[in-house]
C-alpha atoms as a PDB file:
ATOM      1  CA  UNK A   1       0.000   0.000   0.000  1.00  0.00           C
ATOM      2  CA  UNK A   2       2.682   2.351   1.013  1.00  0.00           C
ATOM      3  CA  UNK A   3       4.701   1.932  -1.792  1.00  0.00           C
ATOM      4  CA  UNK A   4       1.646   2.147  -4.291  1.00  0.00           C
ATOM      5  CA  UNK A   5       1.310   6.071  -2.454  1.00  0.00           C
ATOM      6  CA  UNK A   6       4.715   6.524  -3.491  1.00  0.00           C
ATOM      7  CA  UNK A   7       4.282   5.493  -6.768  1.00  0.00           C
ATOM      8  CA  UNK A   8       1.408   7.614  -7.088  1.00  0.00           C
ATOM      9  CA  UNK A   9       3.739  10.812  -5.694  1.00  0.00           C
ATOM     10  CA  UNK A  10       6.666  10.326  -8.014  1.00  0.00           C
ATOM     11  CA  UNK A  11       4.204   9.836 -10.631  1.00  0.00           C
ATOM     12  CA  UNK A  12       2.400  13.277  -9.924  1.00  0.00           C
ATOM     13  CA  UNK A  13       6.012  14.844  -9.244  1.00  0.00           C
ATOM     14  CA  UNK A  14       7.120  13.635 -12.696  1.00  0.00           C
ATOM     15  CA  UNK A  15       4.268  15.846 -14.152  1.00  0.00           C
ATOM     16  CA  UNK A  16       4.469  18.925 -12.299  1.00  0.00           C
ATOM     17  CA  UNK A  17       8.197  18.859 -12.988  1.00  0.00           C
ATOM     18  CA  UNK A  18       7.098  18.540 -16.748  1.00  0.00           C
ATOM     19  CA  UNK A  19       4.661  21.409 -16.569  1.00  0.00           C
ATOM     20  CA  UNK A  20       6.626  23.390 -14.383  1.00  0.00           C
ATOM     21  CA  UNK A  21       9.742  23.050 -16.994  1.00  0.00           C
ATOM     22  CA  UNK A  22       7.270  24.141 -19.519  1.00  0.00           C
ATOM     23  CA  UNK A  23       6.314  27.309 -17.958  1.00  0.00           C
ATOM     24  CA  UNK A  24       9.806  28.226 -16.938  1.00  0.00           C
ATOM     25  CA  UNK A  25      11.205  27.743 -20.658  1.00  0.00           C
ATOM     26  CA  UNK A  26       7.827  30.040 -21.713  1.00  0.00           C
ATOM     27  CA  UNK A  27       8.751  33.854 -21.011  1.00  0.00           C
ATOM     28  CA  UNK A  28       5.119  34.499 -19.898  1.00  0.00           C
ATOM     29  CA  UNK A  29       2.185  34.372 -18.320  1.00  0.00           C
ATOM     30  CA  UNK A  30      -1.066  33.314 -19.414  1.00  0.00           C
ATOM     31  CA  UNK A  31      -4.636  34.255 -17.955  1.00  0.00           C
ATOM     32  CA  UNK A  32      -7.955  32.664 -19.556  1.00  0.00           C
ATOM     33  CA  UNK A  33     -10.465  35.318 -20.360  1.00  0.00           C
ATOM     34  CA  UNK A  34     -14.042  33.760 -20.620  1.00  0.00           C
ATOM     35  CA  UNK A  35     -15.740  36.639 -22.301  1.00  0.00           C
ATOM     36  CA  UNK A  36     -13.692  35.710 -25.083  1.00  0.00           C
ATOM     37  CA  UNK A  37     -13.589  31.658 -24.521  1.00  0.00           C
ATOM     38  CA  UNK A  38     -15.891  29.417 -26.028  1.00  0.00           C
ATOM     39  CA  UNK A  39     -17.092  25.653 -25.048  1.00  0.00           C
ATOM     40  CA  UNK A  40     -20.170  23.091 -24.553  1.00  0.00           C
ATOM     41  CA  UNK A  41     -22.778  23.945 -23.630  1.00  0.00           C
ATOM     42  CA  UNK A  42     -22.124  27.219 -25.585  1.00  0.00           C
ATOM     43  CA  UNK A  43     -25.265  28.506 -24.224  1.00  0.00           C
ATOM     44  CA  UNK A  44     -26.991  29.486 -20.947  1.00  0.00           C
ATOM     45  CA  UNK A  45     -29.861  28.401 -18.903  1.00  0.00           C
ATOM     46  CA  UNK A  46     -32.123  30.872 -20.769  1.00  0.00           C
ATOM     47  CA  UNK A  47     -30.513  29.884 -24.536  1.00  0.00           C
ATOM     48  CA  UNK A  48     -28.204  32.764 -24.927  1.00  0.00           C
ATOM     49  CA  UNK A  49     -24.754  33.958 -24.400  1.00  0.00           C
ATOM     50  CA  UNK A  50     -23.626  36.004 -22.113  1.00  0.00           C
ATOM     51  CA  UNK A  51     -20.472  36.638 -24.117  1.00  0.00           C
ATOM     52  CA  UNK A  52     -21.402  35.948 -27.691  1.00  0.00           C
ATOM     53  CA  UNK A  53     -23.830  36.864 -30.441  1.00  0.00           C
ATOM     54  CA  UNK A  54     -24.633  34.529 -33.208  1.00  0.00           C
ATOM     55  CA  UNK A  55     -26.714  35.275 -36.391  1.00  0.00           C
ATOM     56  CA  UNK A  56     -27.927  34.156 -39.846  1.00  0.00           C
ATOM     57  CA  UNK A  57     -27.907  30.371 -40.403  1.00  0.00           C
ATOM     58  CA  UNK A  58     -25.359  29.838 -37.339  1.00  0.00           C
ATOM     59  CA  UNK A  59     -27.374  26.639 -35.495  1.00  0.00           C
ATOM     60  CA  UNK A  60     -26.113  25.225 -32.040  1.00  0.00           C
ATOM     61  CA  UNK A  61     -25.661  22.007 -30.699  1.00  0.00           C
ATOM     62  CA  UNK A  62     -25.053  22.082 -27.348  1.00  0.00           C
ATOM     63  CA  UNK A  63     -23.106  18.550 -26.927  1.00  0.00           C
ATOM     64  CA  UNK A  64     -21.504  18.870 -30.048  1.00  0.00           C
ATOM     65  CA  UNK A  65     -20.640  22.142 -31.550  1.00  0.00           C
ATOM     66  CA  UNK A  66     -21.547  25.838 -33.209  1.00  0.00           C
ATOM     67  CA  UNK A  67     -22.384  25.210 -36.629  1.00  0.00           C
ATOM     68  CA  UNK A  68     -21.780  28.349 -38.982  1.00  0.00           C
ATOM     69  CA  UNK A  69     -23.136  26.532 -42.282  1.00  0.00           C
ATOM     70  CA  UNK A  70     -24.603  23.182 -43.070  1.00  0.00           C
ATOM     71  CA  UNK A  71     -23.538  21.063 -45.569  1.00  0.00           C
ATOM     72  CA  UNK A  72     -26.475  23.241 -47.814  1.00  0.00           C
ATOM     73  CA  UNK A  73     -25.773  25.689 -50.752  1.00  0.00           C
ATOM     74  CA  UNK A  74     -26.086  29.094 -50.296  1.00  0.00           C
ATOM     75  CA  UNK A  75     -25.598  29.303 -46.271  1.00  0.00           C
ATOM     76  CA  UNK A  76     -23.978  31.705 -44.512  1.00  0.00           C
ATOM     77  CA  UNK A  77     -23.180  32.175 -40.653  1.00  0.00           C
ATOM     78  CA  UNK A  78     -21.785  34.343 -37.960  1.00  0.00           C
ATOM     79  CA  UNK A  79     -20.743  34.262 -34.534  1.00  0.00           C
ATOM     80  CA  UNK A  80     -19.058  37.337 -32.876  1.00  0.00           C
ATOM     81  CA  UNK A  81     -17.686  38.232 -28.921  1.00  0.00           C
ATOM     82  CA  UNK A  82     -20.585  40.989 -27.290  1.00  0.00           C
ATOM     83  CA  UNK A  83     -17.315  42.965 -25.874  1.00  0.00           C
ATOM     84  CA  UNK A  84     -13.853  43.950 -27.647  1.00  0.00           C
ATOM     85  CA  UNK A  85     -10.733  42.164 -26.799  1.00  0.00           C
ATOM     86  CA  UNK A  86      -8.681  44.473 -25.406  1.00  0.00           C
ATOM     87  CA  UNK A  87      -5.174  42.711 -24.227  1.00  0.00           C
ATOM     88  CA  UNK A  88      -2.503  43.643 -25.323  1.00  0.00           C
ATOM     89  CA  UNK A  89      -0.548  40.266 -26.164  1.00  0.00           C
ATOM     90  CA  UNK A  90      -2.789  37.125 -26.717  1.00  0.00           C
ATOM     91  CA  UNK A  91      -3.222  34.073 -27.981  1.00  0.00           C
ATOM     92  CA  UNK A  92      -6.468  32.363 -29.235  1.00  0.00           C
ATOM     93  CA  UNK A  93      -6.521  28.364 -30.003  1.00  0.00           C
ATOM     94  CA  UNK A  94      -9.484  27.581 -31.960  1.00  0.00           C
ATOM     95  CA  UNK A  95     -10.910  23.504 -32.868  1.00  0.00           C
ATOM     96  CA  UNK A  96     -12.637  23.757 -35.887  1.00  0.00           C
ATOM     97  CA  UNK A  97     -14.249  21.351 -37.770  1.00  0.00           C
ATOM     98  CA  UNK A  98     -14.462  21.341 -41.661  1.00  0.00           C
ATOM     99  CA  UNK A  99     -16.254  18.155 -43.191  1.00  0.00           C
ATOM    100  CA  UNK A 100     -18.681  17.113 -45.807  1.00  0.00           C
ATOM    101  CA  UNK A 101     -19.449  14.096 -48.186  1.00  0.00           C
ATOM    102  CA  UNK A 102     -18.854  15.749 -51.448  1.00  0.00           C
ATOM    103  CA  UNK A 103     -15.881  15.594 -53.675  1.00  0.00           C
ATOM    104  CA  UNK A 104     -16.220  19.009 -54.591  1.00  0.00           C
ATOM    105  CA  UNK A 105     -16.701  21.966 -51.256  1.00  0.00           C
ATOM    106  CA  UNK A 106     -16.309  25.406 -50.590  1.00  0.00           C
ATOM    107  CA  UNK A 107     -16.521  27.927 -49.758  1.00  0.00           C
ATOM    108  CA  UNK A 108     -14.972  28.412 -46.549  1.00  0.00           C
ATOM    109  CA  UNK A 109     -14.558  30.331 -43.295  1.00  0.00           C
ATOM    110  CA  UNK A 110     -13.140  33.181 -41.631  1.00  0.00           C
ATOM    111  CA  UNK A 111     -11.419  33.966 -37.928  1.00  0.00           C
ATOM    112  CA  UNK A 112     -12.451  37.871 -37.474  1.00  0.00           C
ATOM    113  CA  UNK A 113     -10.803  40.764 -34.503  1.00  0.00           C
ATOM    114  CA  UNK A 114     -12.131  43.186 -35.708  1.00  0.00           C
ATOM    115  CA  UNK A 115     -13.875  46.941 -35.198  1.00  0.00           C
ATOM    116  CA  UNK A 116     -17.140  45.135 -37.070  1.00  0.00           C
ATOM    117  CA  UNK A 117     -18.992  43.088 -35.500  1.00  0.00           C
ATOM    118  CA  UNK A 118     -22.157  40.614 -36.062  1.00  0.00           C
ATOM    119  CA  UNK A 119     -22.627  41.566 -40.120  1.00  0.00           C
ATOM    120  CA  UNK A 120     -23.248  39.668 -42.356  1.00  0.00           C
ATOM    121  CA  UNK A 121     -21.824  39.574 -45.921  1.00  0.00           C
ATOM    122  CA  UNK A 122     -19.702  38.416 -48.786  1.00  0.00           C
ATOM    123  CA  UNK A 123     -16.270  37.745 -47.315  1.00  0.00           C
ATOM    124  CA  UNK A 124     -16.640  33.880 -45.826  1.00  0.00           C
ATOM    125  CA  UNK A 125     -20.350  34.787 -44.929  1.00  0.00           C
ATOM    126  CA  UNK A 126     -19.272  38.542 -42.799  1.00  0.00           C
ATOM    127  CA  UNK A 127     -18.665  42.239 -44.283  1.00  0.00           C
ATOM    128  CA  UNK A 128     -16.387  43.149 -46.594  1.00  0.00           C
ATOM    129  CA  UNK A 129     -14.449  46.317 -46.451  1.00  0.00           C
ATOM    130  CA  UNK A 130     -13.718  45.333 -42.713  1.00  0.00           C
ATOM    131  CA  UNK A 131     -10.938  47.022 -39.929  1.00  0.00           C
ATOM    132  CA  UNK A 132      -9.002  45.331 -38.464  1.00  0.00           C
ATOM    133  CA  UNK A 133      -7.649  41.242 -38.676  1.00  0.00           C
ATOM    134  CA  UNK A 134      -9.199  38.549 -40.957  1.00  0.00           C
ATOM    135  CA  UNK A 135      -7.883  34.978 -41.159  1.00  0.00           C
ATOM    136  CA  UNK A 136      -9.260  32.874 -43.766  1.00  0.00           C
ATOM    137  CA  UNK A 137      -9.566  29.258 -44.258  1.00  0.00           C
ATOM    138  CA  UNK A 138     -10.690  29.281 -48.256  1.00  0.00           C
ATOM    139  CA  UNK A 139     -11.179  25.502 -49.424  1.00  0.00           C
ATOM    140  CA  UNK A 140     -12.445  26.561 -52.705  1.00  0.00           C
ATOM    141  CA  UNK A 141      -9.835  27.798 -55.470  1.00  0.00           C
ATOM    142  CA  UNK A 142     -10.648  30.301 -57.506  1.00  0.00           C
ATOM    143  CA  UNK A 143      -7.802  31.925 -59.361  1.00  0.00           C
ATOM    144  CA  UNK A 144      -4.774  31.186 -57.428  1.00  0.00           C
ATOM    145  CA  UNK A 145      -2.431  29.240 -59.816  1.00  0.00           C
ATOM    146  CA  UNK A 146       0.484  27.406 -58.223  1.00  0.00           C
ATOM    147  CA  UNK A 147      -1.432  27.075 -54.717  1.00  0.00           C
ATOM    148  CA  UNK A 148      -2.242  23.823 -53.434  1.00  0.00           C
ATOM    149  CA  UNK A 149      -5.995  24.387 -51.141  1.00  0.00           C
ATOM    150  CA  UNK A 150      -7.156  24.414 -48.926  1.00  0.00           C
ATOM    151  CA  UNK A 151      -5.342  27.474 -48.656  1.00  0.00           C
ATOM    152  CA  UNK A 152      -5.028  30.162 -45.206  1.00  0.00           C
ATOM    153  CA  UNK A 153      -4.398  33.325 -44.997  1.00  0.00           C
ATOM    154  CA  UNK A 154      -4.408  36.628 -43.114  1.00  0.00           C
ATOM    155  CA  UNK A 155      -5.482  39.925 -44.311  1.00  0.00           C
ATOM    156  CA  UNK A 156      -5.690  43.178 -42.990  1.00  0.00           C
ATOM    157  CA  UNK A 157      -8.690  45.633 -43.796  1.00  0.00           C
ATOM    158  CA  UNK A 158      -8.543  49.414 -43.308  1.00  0.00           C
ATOM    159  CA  UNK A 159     -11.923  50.097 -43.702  1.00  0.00           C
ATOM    160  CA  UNK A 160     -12.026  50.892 -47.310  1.00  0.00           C
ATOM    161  CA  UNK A 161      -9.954  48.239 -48.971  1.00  0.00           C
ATOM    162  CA  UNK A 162     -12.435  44.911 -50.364  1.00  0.00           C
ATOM    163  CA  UNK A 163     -11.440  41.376 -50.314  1.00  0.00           C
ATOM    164  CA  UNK A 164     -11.020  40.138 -54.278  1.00  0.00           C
ATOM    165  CA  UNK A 165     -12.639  37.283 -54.060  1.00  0.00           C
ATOM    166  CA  UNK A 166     -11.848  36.148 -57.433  1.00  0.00           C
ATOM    167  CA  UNK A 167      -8.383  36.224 -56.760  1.00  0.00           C
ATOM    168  CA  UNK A 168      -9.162  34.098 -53.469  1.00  0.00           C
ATOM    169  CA  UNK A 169      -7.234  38.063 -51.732  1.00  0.00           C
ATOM    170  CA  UNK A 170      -3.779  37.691 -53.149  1.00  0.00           C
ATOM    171  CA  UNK A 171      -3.571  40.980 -53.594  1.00  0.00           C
ATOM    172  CA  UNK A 172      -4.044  41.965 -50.157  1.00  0.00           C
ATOM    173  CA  UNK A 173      -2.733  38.693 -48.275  1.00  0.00           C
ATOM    174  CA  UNK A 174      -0.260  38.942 -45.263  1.00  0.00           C
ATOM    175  CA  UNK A 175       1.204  36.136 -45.356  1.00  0.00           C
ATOM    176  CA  UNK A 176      -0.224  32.150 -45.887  1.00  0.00           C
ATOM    177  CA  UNK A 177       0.268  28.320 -46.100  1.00  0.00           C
ATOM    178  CA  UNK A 178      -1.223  25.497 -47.396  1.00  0.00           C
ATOM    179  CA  UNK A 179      -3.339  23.052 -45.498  1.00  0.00           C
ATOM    180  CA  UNK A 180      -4.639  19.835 -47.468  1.00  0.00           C
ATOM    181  CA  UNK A 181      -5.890  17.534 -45.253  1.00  0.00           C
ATOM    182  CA  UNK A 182      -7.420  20.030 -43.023  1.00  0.00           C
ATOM    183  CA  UNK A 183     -10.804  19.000 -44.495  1.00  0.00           C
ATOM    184  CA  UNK A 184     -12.159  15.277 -43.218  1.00  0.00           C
ATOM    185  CA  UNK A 185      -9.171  15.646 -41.155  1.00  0.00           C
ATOM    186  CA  UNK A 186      -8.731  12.300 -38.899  1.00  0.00           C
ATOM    187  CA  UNK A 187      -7.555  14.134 -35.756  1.00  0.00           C
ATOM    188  CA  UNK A 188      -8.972  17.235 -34.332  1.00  0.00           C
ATOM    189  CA  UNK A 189      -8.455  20.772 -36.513  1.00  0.00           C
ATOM    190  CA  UNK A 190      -7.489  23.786 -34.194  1.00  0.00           C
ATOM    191  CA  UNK A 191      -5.523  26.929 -35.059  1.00  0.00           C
ATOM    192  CA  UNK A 192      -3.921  28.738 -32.949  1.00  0.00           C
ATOM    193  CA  UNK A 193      -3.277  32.618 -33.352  1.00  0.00           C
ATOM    194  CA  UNK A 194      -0.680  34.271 -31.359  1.00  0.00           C
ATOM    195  CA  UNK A 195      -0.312  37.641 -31.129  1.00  0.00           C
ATOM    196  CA  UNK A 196       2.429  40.976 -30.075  1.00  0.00           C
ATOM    197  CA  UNK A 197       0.570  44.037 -30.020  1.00  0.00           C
ATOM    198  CA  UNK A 198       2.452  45.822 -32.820  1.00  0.00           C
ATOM    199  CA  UNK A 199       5.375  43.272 -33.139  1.00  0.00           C
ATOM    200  CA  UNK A 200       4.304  39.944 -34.733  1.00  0.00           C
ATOM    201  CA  UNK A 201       1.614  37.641 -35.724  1.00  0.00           C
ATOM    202  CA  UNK A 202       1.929  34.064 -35.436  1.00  0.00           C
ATOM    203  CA  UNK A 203      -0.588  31.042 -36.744  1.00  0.00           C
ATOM    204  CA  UNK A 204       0.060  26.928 -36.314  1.00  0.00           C
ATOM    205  CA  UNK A 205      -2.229  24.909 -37.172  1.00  0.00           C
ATOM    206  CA  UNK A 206      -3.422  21.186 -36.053  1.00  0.00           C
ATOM    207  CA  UNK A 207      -4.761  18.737 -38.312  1.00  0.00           C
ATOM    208  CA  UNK A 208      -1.778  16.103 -39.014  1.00  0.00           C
ATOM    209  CA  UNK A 209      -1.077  14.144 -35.829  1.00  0.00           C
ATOM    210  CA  UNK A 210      -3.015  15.454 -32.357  1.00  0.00           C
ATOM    211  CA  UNK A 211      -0.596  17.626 -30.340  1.00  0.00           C
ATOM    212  CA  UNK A 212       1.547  18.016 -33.435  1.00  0.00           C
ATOM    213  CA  UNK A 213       1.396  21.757 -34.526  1.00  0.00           C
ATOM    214  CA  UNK A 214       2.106  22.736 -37.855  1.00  0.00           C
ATOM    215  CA  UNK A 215       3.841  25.971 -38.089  1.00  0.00           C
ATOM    216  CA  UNK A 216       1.819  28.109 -40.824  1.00  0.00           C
ATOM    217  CA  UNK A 217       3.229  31.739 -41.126  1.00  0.00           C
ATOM    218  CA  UNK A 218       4.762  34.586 -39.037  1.00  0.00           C
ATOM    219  CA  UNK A 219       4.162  37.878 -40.336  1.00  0.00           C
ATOM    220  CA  UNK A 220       5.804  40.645 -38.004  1.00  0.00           C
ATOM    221  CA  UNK A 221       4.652  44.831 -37.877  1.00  0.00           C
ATOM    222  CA  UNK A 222       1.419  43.734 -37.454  1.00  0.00           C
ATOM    223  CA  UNK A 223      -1.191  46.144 -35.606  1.00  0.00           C
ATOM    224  CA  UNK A 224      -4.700  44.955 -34.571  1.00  0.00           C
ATOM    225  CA  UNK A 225      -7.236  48.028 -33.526  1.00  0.00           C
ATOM    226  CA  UNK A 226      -7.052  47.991 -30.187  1.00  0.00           C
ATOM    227  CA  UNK A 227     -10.804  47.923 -29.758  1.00  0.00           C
ATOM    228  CA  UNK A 228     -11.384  44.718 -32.053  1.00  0.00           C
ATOM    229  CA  UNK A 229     -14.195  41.975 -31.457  1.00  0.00           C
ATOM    230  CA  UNK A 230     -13.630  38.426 -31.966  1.00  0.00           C
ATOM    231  CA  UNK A 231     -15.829  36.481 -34.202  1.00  0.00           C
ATOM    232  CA  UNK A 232     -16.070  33.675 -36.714  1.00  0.00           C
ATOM    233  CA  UNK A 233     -17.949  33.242 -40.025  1.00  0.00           C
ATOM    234  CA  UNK A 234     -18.168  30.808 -42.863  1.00  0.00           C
ATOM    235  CA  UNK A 235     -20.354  30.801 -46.096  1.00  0.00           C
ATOM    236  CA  UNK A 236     -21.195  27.671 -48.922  1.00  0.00           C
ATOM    237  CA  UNK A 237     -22.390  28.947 -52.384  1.00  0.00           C
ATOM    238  CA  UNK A 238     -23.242  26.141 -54.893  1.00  0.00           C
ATOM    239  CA  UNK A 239     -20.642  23.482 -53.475  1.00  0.00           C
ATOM    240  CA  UNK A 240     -21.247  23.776 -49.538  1.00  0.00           C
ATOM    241  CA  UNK A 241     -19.544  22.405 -46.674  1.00  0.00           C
ATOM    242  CA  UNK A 242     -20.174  21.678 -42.508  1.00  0.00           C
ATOM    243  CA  UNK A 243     -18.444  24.880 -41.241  1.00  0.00           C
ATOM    244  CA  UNK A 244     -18.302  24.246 -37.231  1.00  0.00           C
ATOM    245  CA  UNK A 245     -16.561  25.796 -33.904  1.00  0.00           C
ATOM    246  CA  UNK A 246     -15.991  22.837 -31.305  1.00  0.00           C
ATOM    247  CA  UNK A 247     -14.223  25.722 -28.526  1.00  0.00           C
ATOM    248  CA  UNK A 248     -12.921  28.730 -28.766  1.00  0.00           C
ATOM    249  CA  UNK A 249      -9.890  29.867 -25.329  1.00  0.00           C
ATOM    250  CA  UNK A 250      -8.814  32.660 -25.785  1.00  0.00           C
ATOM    251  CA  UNK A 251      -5.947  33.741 -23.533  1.00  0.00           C
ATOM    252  CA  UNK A 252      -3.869  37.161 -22.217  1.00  0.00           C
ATOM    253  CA  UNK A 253      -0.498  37.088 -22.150  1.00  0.00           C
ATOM    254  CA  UNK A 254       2.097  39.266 -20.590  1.00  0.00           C
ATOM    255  CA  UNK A 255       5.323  39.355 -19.478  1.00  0.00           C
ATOM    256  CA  UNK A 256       6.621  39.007 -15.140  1.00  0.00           C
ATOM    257  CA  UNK A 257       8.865  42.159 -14.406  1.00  0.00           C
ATOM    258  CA  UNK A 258      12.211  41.073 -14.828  1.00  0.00           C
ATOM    259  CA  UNK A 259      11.678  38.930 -17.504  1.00  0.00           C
ATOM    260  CA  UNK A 260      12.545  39.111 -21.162  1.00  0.00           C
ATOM    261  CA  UNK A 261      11.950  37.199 -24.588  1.00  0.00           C
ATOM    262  CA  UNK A 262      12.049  37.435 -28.224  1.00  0.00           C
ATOM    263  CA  UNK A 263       8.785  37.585 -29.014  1.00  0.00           C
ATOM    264  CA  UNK A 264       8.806  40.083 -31.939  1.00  0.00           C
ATOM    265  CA  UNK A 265      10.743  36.902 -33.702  1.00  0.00           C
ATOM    266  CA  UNK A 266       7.588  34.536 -33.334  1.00  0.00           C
ATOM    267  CA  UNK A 267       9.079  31.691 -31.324  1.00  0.00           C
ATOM    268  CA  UNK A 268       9.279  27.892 -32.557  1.00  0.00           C
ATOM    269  CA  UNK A 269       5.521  26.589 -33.582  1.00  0.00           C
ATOM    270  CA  UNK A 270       6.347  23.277 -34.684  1.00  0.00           C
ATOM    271  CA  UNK A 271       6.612  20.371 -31.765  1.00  0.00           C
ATOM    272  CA  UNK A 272       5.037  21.985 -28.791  1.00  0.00           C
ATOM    273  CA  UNK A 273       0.709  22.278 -27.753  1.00  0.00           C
ATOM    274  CA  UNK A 274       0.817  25.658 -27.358  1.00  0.00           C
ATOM    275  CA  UNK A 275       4.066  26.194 -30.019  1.00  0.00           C
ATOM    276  CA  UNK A 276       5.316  29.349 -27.746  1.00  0.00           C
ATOM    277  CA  UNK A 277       9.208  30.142 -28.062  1.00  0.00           C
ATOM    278  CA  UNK A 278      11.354  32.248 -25.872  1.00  0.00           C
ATOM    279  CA  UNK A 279      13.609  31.510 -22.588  1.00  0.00           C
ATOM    280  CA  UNK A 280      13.382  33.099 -19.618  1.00  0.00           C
ATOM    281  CA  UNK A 281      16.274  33.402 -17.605  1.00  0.00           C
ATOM    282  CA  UNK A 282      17.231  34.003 -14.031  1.00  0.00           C
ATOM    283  CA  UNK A 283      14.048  34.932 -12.398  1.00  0.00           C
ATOM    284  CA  UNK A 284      11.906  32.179 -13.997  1.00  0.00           C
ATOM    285  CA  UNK A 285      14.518  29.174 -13.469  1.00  0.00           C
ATOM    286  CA  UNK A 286      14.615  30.685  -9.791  1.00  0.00           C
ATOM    287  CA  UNK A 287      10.984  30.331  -9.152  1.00  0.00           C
ATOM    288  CA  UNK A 288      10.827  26.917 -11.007  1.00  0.00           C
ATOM    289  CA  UNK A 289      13.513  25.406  -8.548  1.00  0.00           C
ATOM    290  CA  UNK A 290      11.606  27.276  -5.770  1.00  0.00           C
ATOM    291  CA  UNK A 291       8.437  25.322  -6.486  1.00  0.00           C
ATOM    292  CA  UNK A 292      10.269  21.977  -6.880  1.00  0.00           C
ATOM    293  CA  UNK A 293      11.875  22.012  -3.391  1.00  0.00           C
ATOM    294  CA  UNK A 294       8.174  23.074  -2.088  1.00  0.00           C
ATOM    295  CA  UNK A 295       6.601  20.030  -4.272  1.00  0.00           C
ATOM    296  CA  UNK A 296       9.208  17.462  -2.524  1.00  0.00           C
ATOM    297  CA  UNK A 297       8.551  18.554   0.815  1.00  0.00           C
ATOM    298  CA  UNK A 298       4.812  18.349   0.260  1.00  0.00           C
ATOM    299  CA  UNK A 299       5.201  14.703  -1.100  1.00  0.00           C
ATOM    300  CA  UNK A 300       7.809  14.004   1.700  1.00  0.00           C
ATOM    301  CA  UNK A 301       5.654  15.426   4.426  1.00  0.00           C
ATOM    302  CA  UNK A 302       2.551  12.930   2.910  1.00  0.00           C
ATOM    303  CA  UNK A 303       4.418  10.195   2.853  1.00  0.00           C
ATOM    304  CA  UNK A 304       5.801  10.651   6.332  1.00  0.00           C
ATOM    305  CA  UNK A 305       2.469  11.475   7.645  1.00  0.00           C
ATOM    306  CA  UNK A 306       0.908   8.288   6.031  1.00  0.00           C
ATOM    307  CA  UNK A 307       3.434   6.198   7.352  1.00  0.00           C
ATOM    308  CA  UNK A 308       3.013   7.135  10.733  1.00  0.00           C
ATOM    309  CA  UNK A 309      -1.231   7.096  10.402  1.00  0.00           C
ATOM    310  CA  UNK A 310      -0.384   3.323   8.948  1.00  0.00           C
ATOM    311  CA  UNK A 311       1.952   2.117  12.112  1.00  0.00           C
ATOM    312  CA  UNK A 312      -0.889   3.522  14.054  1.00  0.00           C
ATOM    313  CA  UNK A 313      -3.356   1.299  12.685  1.00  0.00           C
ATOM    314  CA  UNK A 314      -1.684  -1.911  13.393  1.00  0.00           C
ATOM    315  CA  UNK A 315      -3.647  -4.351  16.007  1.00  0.00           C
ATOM    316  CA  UNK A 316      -1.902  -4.294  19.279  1.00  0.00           C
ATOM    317  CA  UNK A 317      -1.667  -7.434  21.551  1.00  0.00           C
END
């Protein structure tokens, strides 16, 4: 018995070492913000959101997902934060879900921060001529020679400027990367957007192997309005598609005084969950070795305690 309980401790020491080792070689911190998270149930007692408006042919399933467009021509869907995200630095991991039974799809949907909110239109099923950020996830190709789709991309609107839809945005795009396999994907899709105010963009993407994130481009002088609402839209036109959000977490990220870290370069994106990059040194190791004597002494002080409670449960003649 007493050596199963130890087991058990170096078991759960093994893991907090692991996640502690993870935070200490990450140069910041991170604090969930529910008014911009999204999960099951997705709705409240009365059948709204609190945080989050939804309109057109969005449908929800409460056990299973948000669903911006059926697998029906000529749908088109919205869902959109009811406040702005204000942070500074975040990051925003998105599972998606792309799937339908034909050979031949579209259109496609969108990832939205920006000043506009809740409209619906012709870009991916929200306005065009939008401010701020818009990440697209285009499975149809219309005139993009040389590019393999599903194709994503990022664009930034100024208010004025339209999306060229026949031209699937080239002429505007940020940056991109090709995705095949993101559609009818075997494992679960999720992006995840990571973001410097004023310093660097940064999107991976999952859909190869789970926990496997594929690094898909780093674009750096980027500048989000700082009042900028987070939404998600998707559109079919004759070829149509199941355009769904599984969960939306949506996190703010800054920086412990003392600490420093390249983040303007975009970090590695490749092998880790959460794909962050950066070291921080001195304080952070010193804290991480701080809460790895306090861990041992907890599990010591258990075992030592259970011990004793054991000897005094023996039968005495």
């Amino acid at each position: 018995m007493a050596s199963s309980f130890l087991r058990s401790c170096l078991w759960l020491l093994a893991s907090s070492v692991a996640v502690l080792a993870a935070e200490a070689d990450d140069g910041h911190k991170r604090i969930h913000l529910r008014t911009h998270s999204l999960t099951s149930p997705y709705l409240d007692s009365d059948m709204q959101s609190r945080w989050w408006d939804f309109g057109a042919d969005t449908v929800i399933r409460a056990d299973q997902y948000v669903r911006l467009t059926a697998d029906r021509p000529s749908q088109a869907g919205w869902i959109f934060s009811r406040v702005p995200l204000t942070a500074t630095n975040w990051e925003i991991e998105v599972e998606f879900s792309i799937k339908g039974a034909h050979n031949l799809y579209g259109d496609g949907m969108a990832m939205w921060l920006t000043k506009q909110r809740g409209m619906s239109g012709q870009v991916f099923g929200h306005t065009d001529k939008f401010e701020g950020l818009g990440i697209f996830f285009d499975t149809y190709k219309n005139n993009r020679p040389g590019v393999t789709f599903p194709y994503i991309m990022a664009m930034m609107g100024d208010g004025q400027t339209e999306y060229e839809k026949h031209t699937d945005g080239k002429s505007n795009e940020l940056d991109g990367c090709s995705a095949r396999g993101i559609r009818n994907a075997h494992v679960p899709t999720k992006a995840l957007v990571t973001y410097f105010a004023d310093k660097n963009l940064t999107v991976a993407l999952q859909y190869k192997n789970e926990d496997e994130w594929t690094p898909c481009f780093s674009v750096a002088n980027v500048k989000i309005p700082s009042v900028a609402y987070l939404g998600f839209s998707a559109e079919t036109g004759e070829l149509s598609d199941n355009h769904d959000i599984i969960s939306v977490e949506t996190r703010n990220m800054y920086q412990p005084a003392g600490g420093s870290t390249d983040s303007g370069k975009g970090g590695n994106r490749g092998g880790s969950r959460r794909g962050r990059g950066g070291r921080n040194e001195g304080g952070g190791w010193g804290w991480f070795f701080v809460k790895v004597m306090l861990f041992f002494m907890a599990v010591g002080g258990s075992y030592v305690g259970y011990t004793m409670y054991r000897a005094n449960q023996r039968p005495r003649y």
